[in-house]
N, C-alpha and C. Protein backbone atom coordinates (compact mmCIF):
# COMPACT_ATOMS: atom_id res chain seq x y z
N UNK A 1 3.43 -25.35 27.50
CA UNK A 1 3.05 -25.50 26.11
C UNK A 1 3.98 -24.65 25.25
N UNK A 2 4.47 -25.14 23.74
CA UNK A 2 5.15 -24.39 22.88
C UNK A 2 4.22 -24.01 22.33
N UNK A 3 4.87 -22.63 21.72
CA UNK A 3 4.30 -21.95 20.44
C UNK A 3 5.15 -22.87 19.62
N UNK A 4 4.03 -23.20 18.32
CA UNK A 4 4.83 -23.75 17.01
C UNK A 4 5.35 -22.34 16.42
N UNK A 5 6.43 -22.76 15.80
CA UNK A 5 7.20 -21.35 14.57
C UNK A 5 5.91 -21.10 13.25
N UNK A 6 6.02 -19.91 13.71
CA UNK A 6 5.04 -19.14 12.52
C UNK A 6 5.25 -19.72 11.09
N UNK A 7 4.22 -19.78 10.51
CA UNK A 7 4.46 -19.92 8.92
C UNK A 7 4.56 -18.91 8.20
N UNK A 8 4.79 -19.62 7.09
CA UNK A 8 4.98 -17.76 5.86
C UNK A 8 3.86 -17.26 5.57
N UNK A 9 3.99 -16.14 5.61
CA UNK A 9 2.98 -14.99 5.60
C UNK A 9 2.69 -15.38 4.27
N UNK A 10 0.81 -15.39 3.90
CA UNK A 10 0.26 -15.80 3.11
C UNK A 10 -0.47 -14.68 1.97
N UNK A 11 -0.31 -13.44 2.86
CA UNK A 11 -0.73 -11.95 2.08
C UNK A 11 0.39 -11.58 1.15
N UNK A 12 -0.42 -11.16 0.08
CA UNK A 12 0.70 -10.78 -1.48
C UNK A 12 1.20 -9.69 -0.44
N UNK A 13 0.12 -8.61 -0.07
CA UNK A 13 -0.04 -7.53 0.15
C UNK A 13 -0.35 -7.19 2.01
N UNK A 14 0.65 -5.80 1.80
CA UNK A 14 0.21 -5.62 3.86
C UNK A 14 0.91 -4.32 4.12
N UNK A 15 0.07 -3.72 4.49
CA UNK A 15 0.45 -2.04 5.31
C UNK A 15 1.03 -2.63 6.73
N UNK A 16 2.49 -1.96 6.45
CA UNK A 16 3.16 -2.52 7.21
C UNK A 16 3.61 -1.26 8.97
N UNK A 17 3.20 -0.19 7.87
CA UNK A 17 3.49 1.08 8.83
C UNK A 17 2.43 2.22 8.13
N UNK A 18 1.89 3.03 8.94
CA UNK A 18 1.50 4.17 8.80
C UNK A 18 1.93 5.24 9.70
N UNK A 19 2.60 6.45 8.90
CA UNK A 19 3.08 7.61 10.09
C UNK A 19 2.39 8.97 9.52
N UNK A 20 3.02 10.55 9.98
CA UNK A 20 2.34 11.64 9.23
C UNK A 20 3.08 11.87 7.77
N UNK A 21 4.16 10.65 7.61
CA UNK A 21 4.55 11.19 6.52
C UNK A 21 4.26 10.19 5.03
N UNK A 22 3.64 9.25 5.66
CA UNK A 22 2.94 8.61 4.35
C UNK A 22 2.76 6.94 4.85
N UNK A 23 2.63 5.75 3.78
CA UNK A 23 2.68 4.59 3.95
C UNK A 23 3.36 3.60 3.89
N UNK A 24 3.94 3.01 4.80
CA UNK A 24 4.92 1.92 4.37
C UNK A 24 4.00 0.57 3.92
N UNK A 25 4.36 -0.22 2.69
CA UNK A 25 3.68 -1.10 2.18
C UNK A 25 4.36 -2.39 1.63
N UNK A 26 4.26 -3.78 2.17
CA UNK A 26 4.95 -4.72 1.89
C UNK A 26 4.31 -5.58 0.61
N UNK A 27 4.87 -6.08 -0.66
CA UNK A 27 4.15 -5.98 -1.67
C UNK A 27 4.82 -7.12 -2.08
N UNK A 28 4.73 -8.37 -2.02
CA UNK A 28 5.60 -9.69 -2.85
C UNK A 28 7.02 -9.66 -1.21
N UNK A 29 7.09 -9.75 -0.98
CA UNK A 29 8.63 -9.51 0.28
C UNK A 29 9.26 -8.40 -0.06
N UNK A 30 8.71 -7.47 -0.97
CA UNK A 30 9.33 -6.09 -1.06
C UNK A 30 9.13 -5.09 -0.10
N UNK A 31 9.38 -4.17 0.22
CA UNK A 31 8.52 -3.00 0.86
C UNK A 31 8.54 -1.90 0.15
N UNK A 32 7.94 -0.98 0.33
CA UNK A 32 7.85 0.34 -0.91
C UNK A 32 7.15 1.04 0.07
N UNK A 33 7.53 2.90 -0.06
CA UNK A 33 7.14 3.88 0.67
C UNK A 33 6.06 4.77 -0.09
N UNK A 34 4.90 4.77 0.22
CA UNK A 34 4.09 5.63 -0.80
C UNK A 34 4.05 7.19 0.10
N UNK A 35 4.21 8.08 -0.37
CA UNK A 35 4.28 9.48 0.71
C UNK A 35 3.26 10.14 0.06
N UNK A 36 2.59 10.64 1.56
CA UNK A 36 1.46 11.25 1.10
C UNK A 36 1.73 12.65 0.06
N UNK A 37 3.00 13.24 -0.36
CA UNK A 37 3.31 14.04 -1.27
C UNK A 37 2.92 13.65 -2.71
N UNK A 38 3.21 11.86 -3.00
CA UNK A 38 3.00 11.58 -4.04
C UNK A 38 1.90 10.81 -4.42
N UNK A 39 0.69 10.50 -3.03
CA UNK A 39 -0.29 9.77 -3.23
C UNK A 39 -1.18 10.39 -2.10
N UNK A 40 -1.45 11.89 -2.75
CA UNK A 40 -2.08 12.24 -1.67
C UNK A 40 -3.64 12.10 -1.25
N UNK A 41 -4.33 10.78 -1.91
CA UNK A 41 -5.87 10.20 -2.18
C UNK A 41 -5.45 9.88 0.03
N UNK A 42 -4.59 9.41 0.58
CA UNK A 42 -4.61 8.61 1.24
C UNK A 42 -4.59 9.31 2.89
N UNK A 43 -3.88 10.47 2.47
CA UNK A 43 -3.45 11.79 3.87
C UNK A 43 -4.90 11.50 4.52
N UNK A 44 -6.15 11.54 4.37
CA UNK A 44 -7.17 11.82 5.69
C UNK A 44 -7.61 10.25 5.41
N UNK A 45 -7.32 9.40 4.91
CA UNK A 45 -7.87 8.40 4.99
C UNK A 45 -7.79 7.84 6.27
N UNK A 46 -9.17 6.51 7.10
CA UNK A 46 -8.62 5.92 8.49
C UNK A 46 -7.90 4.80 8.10
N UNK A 47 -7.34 4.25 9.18
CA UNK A 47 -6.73 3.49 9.41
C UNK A 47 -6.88 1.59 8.92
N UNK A 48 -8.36 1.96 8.99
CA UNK A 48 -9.02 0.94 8.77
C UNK A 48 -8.87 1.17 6.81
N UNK A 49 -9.40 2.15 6.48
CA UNK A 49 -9.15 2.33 4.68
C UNK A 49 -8.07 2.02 4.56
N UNK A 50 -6.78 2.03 4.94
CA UNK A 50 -5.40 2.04 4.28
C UNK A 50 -5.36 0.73 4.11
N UNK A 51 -5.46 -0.03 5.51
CA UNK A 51 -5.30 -1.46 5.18
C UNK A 51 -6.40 -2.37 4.98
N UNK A 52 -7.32 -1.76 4.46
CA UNK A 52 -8.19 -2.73 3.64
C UNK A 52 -7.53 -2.78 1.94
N UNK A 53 -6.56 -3.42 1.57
CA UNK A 53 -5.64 -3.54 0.41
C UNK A 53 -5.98 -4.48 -0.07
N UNK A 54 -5.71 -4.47 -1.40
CA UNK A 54 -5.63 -5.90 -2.22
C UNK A 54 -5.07 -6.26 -3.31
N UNK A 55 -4.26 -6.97 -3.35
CA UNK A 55 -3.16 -7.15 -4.71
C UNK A 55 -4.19 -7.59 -5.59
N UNK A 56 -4.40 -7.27 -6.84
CA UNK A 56 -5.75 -7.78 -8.14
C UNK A 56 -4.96 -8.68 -9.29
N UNK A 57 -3.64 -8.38 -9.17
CA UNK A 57 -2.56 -8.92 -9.97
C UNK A 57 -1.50 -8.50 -9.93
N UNK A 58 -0.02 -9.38 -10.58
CA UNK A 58 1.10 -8.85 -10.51
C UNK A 58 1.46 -7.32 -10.66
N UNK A 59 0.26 -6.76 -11.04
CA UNK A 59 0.65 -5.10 -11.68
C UNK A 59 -0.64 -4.10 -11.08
N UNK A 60 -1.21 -4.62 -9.93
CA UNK A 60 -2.27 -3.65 -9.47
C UNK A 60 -2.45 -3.87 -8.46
N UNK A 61 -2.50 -2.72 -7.35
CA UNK A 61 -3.45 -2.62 -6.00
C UNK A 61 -4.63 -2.10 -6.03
N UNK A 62 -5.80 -2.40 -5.18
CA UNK A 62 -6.44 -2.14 -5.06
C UNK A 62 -7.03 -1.56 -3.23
N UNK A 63 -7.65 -0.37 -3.35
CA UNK A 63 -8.12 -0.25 -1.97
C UNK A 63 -9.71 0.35 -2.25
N UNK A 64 -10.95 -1.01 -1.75
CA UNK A 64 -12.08 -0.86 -2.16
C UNK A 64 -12.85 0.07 -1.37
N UNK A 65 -12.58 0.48 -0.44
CA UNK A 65 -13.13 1.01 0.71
C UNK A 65 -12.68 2.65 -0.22
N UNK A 66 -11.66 3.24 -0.23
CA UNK A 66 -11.29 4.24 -0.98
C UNK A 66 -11.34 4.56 -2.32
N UNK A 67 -12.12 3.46 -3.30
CA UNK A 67 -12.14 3.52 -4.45
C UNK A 67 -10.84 3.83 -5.34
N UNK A 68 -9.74 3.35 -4.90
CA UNK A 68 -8.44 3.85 -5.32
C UNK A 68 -7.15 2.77 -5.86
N UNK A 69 -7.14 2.64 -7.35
CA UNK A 69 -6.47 1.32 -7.88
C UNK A 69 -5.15 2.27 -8.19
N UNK A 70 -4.32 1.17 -8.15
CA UNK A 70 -2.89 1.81 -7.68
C UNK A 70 -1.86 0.54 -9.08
N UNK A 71 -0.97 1.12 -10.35
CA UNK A 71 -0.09 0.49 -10.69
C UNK A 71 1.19 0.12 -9.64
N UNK A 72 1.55 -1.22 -9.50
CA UNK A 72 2.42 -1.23 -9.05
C UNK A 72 3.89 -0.36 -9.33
N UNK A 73 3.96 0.37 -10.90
CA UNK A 73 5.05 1.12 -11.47
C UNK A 73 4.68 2.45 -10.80
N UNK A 74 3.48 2.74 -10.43
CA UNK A 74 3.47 4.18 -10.16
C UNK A 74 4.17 4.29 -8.36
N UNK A 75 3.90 3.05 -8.02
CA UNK A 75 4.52 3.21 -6.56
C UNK A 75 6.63 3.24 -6.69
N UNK A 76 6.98 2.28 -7.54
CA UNK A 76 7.63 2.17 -7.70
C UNK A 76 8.86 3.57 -8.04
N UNK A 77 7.84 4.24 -9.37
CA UNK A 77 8.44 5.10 -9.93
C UNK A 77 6.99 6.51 -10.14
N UNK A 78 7.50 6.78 -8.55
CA UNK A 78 6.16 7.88 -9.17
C UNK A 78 6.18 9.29 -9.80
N UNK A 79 7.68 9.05 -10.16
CA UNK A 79 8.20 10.32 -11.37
C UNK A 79 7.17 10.21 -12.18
N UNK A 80 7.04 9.04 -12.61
CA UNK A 80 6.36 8.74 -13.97
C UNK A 80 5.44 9.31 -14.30
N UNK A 81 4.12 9.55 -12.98
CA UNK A 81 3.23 9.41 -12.81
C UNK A 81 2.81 10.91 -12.02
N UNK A 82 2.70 11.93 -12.99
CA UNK A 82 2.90 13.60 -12.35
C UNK A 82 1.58 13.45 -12.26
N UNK A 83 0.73 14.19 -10.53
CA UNK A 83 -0.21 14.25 -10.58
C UNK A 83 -0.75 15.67 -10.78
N UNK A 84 -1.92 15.70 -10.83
CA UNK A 84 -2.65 17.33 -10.83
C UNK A 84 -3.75 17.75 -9.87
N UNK A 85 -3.48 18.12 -8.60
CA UNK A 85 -4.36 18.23 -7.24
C UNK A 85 -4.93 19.93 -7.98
N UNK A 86 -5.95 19.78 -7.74
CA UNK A 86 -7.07 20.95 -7.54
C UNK A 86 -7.08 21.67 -6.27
């Protein structure tokens, strides 16, 4: 028996890697690195939270399990976007 050739991946959105140094995330056929330095909601999160993701629109992620909505510009450019940890 053949395997038929895979079709195109149908997810906007997909955690493509997780290591200790942050998230790799595939977003439209892009990929983008979120590091837990600059998104640090995500450092003790499981495995299962990271990739429960969801693109909401061209300009937002969402992760419902973590309560945590994400601009696509802040991943992009997270100069922009200075945070303030307590």
């Amino acid at each position: 028996m053949k395997s038929k050739i895979a079709g195109k991946n149908t997810s906007a959105v997909e955690v493509t890697q997780i290591n200790t140094q942050g998230i790799w995330i595939l977003i439209n056929d892009k990929e983008s690195f979120l590091s837990f330095g600059n998104f640090p909601w995500f450092k003790n999160a499981t495995m299962s939270q990271i990739h429960n993701v969801q693109l909401l629109n061209e300009r937002y992620l969402r992760w419902p399990d973590l309560d945590i909505d994400l601009a696509l510009e802040s991943i992009e450019h997270p100069e922009r976007f200075p945070l303030v940890v307590k």
